[in-house]
Protein backbone atom coordinates (compact mmCIF):
# COMPACT_ATOMS: atom_id res chain seq x y z
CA UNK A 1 96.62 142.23 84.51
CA UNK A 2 96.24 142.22 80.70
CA UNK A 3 96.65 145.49 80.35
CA UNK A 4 99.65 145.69 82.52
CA UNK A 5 100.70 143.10 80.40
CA UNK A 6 100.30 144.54 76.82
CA UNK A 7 101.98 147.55 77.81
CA UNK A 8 105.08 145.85 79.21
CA UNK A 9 105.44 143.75 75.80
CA UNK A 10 104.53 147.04 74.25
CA UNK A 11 107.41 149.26 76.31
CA UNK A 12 110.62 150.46 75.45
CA UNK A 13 113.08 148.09 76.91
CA UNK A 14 116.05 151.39 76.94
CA UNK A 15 114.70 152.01 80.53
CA UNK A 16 114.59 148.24 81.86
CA UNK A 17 118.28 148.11 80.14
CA UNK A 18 119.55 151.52 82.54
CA UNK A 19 117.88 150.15 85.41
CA UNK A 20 119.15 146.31 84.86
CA UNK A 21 122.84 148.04 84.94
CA UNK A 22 122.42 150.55 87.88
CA UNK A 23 120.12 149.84 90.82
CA UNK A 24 118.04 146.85 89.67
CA UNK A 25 119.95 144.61 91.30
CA UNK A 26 119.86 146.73 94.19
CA UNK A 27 116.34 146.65 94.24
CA UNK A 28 115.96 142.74 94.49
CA UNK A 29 118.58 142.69 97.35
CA UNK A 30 116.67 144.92 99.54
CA UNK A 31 113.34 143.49 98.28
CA UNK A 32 114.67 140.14 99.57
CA UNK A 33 116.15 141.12 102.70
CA UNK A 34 112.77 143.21 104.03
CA UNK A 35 110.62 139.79 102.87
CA UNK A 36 113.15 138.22 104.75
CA UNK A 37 112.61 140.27 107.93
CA UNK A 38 109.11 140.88 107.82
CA UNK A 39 108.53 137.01 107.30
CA UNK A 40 110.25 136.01 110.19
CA UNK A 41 109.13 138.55 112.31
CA UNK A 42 105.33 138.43 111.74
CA UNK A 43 105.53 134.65 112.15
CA UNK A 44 107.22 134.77 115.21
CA UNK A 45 104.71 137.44 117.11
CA UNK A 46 101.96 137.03 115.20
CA UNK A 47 101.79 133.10 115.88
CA UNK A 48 103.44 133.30 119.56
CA UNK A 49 100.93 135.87 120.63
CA UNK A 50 97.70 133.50 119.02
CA UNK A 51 99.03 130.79 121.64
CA UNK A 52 99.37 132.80 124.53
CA UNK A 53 96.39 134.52 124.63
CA UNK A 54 94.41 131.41 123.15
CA UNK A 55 95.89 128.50 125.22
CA UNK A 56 97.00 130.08 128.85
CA UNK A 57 96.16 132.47 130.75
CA UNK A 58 98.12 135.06 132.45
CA UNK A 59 97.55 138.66 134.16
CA UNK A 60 96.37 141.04 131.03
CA UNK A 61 95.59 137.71 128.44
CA UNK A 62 92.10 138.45 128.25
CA UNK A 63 92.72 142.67 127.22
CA UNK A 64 95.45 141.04 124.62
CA UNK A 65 93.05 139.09 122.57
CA UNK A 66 91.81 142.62 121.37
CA UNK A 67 94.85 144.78 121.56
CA UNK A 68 97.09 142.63 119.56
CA UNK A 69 95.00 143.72 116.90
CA UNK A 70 94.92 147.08 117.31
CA UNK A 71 98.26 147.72 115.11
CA UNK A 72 96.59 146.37 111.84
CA UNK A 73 94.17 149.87 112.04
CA UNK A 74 97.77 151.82 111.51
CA UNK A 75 99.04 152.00 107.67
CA UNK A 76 102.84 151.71 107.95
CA UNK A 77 103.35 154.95 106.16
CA UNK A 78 101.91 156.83 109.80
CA UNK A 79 103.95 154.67 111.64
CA UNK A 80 106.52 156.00 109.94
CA UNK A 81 105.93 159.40 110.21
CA UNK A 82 105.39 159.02 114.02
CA UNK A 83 108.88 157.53 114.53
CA UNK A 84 110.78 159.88 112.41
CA UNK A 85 109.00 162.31 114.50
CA UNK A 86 110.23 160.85 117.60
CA UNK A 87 113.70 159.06 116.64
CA UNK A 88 115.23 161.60 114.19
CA UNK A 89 118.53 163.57 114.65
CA UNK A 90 116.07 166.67 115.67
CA UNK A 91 113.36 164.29 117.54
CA UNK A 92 112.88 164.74 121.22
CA UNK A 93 114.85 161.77 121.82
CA UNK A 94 118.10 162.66 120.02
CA UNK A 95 117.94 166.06 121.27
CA UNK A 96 117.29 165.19 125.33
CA UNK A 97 120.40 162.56 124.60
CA UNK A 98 122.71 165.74 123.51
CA UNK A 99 120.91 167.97 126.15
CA UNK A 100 121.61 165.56 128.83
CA UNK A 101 125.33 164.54 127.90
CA UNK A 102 126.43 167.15 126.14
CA UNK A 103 127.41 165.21 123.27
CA UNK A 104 127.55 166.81 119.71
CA UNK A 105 126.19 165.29 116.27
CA UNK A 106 129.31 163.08 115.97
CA UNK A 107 129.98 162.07 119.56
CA UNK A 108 127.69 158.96 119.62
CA UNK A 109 126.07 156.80 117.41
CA UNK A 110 122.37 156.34 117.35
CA UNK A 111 120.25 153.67 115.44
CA UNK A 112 119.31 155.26 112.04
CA UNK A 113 115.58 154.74 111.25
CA UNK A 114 115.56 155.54 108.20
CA UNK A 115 117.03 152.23 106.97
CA UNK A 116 115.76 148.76 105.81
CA UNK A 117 115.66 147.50 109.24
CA UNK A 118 113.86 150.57 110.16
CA UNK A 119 111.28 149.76 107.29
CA UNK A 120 111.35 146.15 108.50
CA UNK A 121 110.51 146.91 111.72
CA UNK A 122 107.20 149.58 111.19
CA UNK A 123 105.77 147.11 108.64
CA UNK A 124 106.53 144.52 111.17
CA UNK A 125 104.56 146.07 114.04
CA UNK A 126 101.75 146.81 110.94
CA UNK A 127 101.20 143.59 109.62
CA UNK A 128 101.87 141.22 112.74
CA UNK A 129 98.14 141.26 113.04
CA UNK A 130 97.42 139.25 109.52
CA UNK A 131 99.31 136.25 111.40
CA UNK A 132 97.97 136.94 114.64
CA UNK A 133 94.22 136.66 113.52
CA UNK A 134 94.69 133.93 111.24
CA UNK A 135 96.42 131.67 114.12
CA UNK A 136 94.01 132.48 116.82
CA UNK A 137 91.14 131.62 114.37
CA UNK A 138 93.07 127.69 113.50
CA UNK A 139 93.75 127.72 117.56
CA UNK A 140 90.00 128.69 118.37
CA UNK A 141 88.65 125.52 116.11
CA UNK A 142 91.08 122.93 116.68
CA UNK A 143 89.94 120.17 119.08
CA UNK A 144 91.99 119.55 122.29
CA UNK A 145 91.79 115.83 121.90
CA UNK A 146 94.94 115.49 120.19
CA UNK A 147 97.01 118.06 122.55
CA UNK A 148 95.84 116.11 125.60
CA UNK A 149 97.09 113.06 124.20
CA UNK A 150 100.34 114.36 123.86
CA UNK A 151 100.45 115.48 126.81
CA UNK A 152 99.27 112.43 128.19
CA UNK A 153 102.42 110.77 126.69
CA UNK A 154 105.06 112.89 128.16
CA UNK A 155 105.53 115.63 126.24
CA UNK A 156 105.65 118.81 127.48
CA UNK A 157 103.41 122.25 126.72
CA UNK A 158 105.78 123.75 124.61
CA UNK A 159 106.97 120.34 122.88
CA UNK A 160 103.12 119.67 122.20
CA UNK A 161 102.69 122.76 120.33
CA UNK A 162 105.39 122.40 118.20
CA UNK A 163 104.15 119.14 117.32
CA UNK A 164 100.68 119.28 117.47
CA UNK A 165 99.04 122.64 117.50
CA UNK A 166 101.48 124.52 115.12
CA UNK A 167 101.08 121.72 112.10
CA UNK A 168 97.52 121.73 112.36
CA UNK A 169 97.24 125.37 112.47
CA UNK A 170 99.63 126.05 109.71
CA UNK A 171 97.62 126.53 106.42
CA UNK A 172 96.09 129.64 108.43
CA UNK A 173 99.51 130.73 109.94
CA UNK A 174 101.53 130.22 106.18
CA UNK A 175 98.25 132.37 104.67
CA UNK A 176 99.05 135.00 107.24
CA UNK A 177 103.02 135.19 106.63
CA UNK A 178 101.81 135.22 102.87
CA UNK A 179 99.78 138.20 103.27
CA UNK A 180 102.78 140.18 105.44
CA UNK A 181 105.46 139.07 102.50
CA UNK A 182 103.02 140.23 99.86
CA UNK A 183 101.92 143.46 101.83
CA UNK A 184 105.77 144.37 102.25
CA UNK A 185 106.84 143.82 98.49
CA UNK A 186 103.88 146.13 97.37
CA UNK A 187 104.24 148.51 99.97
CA UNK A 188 105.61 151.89 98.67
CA UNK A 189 104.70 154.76 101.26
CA UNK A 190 106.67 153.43 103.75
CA UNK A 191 109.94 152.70 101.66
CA UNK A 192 109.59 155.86 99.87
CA UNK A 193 109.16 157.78 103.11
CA UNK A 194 113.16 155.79 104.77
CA UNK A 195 114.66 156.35 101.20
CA UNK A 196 114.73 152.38 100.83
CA UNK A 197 114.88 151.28 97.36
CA UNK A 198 112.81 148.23 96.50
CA UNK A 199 110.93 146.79 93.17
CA UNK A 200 107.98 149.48 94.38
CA UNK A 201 109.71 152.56 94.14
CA UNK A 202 111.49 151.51 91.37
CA UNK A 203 108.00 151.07 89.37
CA UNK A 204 106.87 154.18 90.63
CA UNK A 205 110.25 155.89 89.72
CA UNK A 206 110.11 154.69 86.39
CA UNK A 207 106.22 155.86 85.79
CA UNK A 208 106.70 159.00 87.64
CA UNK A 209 110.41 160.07 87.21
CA UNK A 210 111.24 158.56 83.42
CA UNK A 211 107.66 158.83 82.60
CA UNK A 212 107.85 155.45 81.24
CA UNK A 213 104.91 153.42 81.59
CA UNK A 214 106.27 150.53 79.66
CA UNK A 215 109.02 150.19 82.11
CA UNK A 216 106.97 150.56 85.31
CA UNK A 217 104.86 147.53 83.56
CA UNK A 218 108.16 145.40 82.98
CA UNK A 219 109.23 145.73 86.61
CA UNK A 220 105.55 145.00 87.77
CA UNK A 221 105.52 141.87 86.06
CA UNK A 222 109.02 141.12 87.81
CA UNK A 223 106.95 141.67 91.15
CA UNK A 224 104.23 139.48 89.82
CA UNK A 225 106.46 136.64 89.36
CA UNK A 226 107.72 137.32 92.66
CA UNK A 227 104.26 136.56 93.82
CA UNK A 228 103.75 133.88 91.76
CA UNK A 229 107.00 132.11 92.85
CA UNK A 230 106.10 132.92 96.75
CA UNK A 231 102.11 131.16 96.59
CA UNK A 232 103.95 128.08 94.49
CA UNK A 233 106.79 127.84 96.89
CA UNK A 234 104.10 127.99 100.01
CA UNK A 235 101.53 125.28 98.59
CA UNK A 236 104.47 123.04 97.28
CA UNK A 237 106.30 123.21 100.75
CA UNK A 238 102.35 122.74 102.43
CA UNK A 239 102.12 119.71 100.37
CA UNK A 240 98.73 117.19 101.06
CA UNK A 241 99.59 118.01 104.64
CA UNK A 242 95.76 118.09 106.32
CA UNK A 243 94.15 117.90 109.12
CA UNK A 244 90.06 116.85 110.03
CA UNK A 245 88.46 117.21 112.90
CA UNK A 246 85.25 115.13 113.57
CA UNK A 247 83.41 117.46 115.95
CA UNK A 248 84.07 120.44 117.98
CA UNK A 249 83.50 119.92 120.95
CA UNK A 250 85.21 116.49 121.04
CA UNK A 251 87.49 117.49 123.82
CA UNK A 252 87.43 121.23 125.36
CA UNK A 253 91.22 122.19 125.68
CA UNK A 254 91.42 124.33 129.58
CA UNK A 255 93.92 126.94 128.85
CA UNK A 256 97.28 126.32 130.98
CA UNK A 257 97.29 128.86 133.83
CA UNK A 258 101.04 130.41 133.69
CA UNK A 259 102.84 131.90 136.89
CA UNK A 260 105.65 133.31 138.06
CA UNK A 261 108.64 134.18 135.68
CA UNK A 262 106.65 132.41 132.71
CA UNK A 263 103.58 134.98 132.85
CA UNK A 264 106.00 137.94 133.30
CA UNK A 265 107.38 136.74 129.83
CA UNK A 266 104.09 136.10 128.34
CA UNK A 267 103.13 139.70 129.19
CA UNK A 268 106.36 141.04 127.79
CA UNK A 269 105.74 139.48 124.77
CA UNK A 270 102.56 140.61 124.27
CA UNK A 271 102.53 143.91 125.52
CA UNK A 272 106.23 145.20 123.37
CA UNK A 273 104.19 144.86 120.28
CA UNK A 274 100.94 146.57 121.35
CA UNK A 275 102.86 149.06 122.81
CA UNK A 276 105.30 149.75 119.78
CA UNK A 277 102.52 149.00 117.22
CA UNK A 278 100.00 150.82 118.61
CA UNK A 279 99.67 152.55 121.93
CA UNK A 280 103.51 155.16 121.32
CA UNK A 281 102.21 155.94 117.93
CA UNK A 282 98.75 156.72 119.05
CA UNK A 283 100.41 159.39 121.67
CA UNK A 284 103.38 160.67 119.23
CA UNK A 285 100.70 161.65 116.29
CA UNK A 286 98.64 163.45 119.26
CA UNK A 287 101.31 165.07 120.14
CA UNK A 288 101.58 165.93 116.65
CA UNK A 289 97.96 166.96 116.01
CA UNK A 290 97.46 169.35 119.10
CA UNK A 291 97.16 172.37 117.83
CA UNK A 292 96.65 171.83 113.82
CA UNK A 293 94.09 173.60 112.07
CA UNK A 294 92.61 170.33 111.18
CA UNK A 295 88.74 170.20 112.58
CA UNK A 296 87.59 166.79 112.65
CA UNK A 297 83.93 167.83 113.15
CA UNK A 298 83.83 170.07 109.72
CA UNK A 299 81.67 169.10 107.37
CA UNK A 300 84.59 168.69 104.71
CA UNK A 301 86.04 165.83 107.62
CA UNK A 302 82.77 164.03 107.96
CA UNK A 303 82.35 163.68 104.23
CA UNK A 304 86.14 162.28 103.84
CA UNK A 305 85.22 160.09 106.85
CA UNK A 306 81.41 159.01 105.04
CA UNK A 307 83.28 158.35 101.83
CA UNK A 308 85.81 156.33 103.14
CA UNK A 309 83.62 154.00 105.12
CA UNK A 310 81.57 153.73 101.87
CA UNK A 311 84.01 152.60 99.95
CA UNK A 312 85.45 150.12 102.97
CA UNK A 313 82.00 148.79 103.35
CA UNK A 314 81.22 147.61 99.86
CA UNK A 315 84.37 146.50 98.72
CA UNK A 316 84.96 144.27 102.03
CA UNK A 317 81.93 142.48 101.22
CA UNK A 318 82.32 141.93 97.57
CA UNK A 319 85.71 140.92 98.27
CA UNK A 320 84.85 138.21 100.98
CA UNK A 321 82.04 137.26 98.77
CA UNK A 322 84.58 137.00 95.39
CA UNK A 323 86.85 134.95 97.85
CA UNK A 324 84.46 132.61 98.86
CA UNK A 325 83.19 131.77 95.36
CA UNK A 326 86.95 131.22 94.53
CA UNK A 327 87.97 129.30 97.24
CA UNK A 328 84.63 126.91 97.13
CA UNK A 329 85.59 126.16 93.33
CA UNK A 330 88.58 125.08 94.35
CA UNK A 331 87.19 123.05 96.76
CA UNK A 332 84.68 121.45 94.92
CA UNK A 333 86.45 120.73 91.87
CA UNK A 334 90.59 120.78 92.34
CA UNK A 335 92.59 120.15 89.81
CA UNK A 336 95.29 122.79 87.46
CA UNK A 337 91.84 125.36 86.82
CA UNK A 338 91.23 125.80 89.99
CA UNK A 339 94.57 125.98 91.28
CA UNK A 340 95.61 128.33 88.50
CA UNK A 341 92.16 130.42 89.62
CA UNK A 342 93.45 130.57 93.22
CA UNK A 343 97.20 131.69 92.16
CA UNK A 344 95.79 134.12 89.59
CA UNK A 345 93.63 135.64 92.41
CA UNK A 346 96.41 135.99 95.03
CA UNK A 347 98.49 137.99 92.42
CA UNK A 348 96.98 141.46 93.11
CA UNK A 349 98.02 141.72 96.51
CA UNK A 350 102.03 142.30 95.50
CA UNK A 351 100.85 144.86 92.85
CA UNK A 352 101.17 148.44 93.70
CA UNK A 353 97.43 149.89 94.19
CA UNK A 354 98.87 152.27 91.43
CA UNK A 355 99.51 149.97 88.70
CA UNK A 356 96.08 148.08 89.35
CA UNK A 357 94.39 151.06 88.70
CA UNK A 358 96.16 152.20 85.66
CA UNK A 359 95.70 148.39 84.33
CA UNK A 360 91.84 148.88 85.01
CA UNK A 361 91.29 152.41 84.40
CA UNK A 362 93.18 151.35 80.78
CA UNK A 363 90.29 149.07 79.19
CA UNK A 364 87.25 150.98 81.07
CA UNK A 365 88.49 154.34 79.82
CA UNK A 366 89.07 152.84 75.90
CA UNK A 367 85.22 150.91 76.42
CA UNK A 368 83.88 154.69 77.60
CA UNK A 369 85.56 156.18 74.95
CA UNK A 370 84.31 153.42 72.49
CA UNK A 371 80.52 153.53 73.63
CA UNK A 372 80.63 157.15 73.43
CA UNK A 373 81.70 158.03 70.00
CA UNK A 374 78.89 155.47 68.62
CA UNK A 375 76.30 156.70 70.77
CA UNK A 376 78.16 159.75 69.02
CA UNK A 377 77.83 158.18 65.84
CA UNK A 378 74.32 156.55 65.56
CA UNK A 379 72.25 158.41 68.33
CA UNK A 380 74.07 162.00 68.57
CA UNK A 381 73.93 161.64 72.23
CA UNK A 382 76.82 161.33 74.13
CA UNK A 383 77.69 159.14 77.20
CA UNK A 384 80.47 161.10 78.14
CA UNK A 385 82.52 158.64 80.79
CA UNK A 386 80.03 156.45 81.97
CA UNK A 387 81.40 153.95 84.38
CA UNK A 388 85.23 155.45 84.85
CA UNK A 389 83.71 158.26 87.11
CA UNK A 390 82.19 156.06 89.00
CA UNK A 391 83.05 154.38 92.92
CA UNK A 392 82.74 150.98 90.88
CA UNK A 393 85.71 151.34 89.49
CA UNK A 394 87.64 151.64 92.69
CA UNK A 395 85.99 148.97 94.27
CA UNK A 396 87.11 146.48 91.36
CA UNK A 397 90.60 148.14 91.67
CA UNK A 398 90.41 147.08 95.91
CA UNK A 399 88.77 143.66 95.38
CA UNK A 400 91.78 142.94 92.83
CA UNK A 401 93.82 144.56 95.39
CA UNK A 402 92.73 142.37 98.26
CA UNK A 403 90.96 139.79 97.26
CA UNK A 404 93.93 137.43 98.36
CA UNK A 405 93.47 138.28 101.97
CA UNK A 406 90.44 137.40 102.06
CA UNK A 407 90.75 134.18 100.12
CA UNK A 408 93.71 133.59 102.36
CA UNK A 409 91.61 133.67 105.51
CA UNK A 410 88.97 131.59 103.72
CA UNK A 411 91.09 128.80 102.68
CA UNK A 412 92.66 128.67 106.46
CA UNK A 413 89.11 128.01 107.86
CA UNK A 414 88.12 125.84 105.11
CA UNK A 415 90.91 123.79 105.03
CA UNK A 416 89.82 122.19 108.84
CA UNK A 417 86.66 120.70 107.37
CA UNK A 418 86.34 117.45 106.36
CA UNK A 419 85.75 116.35 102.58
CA UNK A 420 83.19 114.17 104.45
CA UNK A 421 81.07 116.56 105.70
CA UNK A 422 80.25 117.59 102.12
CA UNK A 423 79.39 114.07 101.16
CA UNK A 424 77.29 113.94 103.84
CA UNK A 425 74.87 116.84 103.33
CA UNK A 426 75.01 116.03 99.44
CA UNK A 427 73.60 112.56 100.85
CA UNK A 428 70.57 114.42 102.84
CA UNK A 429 69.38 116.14 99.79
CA UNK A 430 71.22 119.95 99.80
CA UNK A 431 72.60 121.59 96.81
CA UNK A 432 76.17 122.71 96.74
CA UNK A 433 74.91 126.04 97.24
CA UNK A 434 72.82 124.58 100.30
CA UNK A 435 76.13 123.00 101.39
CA UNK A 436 77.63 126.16 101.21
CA UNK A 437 75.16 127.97 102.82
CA UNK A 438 73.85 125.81 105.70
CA UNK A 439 77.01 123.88 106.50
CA UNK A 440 80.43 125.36 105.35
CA UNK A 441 79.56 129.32 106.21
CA UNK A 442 78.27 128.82 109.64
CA UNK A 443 81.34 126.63 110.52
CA UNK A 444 83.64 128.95 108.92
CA UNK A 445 82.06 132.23 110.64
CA UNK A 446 85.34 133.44 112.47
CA UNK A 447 87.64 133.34 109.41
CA UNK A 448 84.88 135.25 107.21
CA UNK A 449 84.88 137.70 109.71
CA UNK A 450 88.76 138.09 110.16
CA UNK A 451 87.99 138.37 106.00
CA UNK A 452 86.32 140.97 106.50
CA UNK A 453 87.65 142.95 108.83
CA UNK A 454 91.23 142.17 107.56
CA UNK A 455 90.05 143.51 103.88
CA UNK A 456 88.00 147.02 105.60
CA UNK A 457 91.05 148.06 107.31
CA UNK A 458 93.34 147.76 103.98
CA UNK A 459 90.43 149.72 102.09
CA UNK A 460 90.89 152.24 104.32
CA UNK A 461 94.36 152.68 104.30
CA UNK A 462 95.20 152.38 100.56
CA UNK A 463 96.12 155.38 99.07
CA UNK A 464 97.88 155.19 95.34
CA UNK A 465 94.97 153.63 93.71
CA UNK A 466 92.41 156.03 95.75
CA UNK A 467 94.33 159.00 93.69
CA UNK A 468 94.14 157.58 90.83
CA UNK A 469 90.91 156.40 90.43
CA UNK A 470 88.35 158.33 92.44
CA UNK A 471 85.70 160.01 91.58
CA UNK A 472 86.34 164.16 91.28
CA UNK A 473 85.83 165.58 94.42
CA UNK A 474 85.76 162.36 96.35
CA UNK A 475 88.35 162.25 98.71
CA UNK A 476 89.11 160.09 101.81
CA UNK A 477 91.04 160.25 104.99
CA UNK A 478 93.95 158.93 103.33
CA UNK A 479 93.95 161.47 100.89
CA UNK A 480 93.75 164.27 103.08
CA UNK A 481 96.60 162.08 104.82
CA UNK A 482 98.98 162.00 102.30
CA UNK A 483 98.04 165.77 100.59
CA UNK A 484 99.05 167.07 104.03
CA UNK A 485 102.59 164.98 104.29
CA UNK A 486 103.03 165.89 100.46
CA UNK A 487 103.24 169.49 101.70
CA UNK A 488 105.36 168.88 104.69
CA UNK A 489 102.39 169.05 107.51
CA UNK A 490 103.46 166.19 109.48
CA UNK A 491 101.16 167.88 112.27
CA UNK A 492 98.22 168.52 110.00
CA UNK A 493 98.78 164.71 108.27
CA UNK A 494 98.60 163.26 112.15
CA UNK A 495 94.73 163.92 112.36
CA UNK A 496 93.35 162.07 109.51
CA UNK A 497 95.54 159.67 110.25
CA UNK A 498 94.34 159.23 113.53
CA UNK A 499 90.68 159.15 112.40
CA UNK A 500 91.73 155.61 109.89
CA UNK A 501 92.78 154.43 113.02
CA UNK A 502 89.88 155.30 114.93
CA UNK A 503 87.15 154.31 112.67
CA UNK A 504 89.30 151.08 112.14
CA UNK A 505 89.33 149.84 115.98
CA UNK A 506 85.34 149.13 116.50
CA UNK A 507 85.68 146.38 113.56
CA UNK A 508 88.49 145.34 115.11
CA UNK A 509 86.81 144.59 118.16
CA UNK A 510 84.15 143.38 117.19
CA UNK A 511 85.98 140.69 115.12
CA UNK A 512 87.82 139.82 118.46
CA UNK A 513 85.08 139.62 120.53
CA UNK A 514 83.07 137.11 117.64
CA UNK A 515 85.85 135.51 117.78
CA UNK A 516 86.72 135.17 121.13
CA UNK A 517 82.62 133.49 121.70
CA UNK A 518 83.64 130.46 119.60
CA UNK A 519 83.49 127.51 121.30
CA UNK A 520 86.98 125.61 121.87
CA UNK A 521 88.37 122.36 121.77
């Protein structure tokens, strides 16, 4: 972040000025408007889908607890691809509509996907899951005492929900629509693919097109105080609003058996995203695949597939490890460090993985470059570049990348135990670290794991700070991804893509199924 810093202070401001007068406003109205829709409709399925399938039960509730997570395996950018595929003027569904009417180009409208509320939509379907997990994690530990009181007073199912279940589950749920918002301002293959112009492709236009670093710095610091603004806004609004619960298994909550019209719905509703997130695309891109020269069980495939699981593995775990440490200081001593430590951390995660990596690869490459010409110098041996070729470097690009999702689904867990709890193991002789260790992590086991997964998945789907920063000959799925869209094999780019997906759904259910064990009410 320094180093993004010194070299927006240090840039020529002629760019910023052109862009201020043409499209930068442009770019903060669409930016906006796509928050705007993504927000709303990740909170909307992501948090009515963690009730269904948590608190009733209807035909197909069980099978949603794990399919509703299958979209967050798919990076938007695929989506994409799939649906221009299928919904473009030359995709099979334009061109039965002219076969079967007759019609020409101009004899009936059709809805254009390449548009914002195209883009809205596929990063909609993407990132749904974030919200999804989150909630059904707060829903899974949340005693049933107070929902049967409410009941017990009148109010209805729905009405207790609103006012009982929803406020004590929204720390996780706000973390959740926090992740989508910040996910959606950073995303760039997915914009750049529709022709939508946000703050992203404007950074990347200005470093790539106007080969202007300086610039692409300025407008990333406008998209860091974007971030800034939206974790200020969501803490202020959360307020000291909290919510303890003595034990869990104070009153076991019996899901609410739904019939008739009412489980129809509930199906509906779960099923149109799984379907549209997950099982179309999975079909279109096979479509797409059959018969590419692509051969998944090549050596040169299992090494991308090896390497990328590599890198998902380490950095998931040193992430969710970073977050913990983070979220525990602010826990144990809160106050403006802390809460400056927490905002700081969270800022990555609206960066473009590009301009992280430049930032790092900035300082390691100068310190390689330093260490070398002394060892130069003093020793006549040289170092050459010691730790920029290595995986390291990547990693500590991802874990700046992501470490706010996983601090996001740390904080939602952590925020349901009580300050008491900690005075009471401090009382029986532990250590904060024993506190920690025997007490906090064991309660907290279902958000670390939706951590975890929640951080592999991203890992495996980044892509700009993959090409900047690996290793030489070190590729990964979503390299061989993007290499093969760059050169206009959409049928070639399919397979790889598949494979992220594939490799991403055992974590996913696995997390699920943990998940799904932990005791209720």
């Amino acid at each position: 972040m320094i180093a993004v810093l010194l070299a927006a202070l240090s840039g020529n401001l002629d760019v910023l000025r052109h862009l201020a007068e043409t499209v930068l406003w442009d770019y903060t109205r669409t930016t906006i408007f796509l928050v705007l829709l993504v927000g709303a409709g990740t909170l909307i399925i992501g948090t009515g889908t963690a009730w269904l399938v948590t608190m009733t039960r209807f035909p197909g509730a069980r099978l949603f607890e794990i399919t509703l997570v299958l979209p967050l395996a798919f990076p938007a950018y695929v989506l994409a691809y799939a649906y221009t595929h299928v919904l473009d003027h030359p995709g099979i569904v334009q061109s039965t509509l002219r076969d079967v009417t007759g019609w020409g180009p101009r004899d009936y409208w059709f809805p254009e996907i390449r548009s914002v509320g195209g883009a809205a939509i596929m990063l909609t379907l993407v990132l749904y899951p974030y919200v999804y997990l989150l909630a059904r994690a707060a829903f899974l530990q949340q005693s049933g005492g107070a929902f049967l009181a409410a009941r017990s007073l009148g109010s209805s199912a729905w009405a207790a929900f609103f006012k009982i279940s929803l406020p004590m589950a929204r720390p996780a749920i706000a973390g959740g629509v926090l992740l989508a918002i910040m996910e959606t301002i950073a995303d760039f293959g997915t914009v750049a693919y529709f022709g939508v112009q946000t703050f992203a492709t404007g950074i990347y236009a200005s470093w790539i097109s106007f080969d202007n670093r300086g610039s692409a710095a300025q407008l990333a610091l406008c998209l860091l105080a974007f971030a800034l603004l939206l974790a200020v806004l969501e803490r202020t609004q959360r307020g000291s609003a909290k919510f303890h619960t003595n034990t869990k298994r104070q009153a076991r909550l019996l899901p609410i058996r739904l019939t008739g019209l009412r489980a129809v719905g509930a199906f509906v509703f779960c099923a149109v995203p799984v379907i549209l997130g997950f099982a179309l695309p999975v079909v279109i891109l096979i479509d797409m695949g059959v018969g590419s020269e692509q051969n998944l069980f090549s050596a040169r495939y299992l090494h991308f597939i090896q390497n990328s699981l590599t890198l998902a593995s380490i950095a998931a775990v040193l992430t969710v490890l970073a977050a913990v440490t983070v979220g525990y200081f602010q826990r144990l001593v809160p106050g403006r460090a802390s809460a400056i430590a927490g905002y700081a951390a969270r800022l990555g995660y609206a960066v473009p993985g590009g301009v992280i990596a430049v930032g790092i690869m900035v300082p390691i490459a100068g310190f390689d470059n330093a260490l070398d010409a002394w060892m130069r110098k003093t020793f006549d041996i040289s170092t050459g570049l010691l730790i920029s070729g290595t995986i390291w470097v990547l990693i500590a690009a991802y874990l700046v990348r992501f470490i706010a999702a996983a601090l996001n689904a740390y904080e939602g867990g952590q925020s349901t135990l009580h300050v008491n709890m900690d005075a009471a193991s401090r009382s029986l002789g532990e250590t904060r670290f024993g506190t920690l260790r025997r007490v906090h992590l064991p309660i907290l086991r279902p958000s670390l794991l939706t951590a975890l997964l929640i951080v592999f998945v991203d890992v495996m789907k980044e892509l700009p700070a993959t090409l900047i920063m690996r290793p030489f000959d070190y590729d990964t799925l979503a390299v061989q991804a993007y290499r093969l869209a760059s050169d206009e094999r959409l049928s070639g780019a399919a397979v790889p893509s598949l494979v992220i997906v594939a490799v991403g759904l055992l974590p996913v259910i696995l997390l699920c199924l943990r998940v799904g064990r932990q005791p209720q009410g």
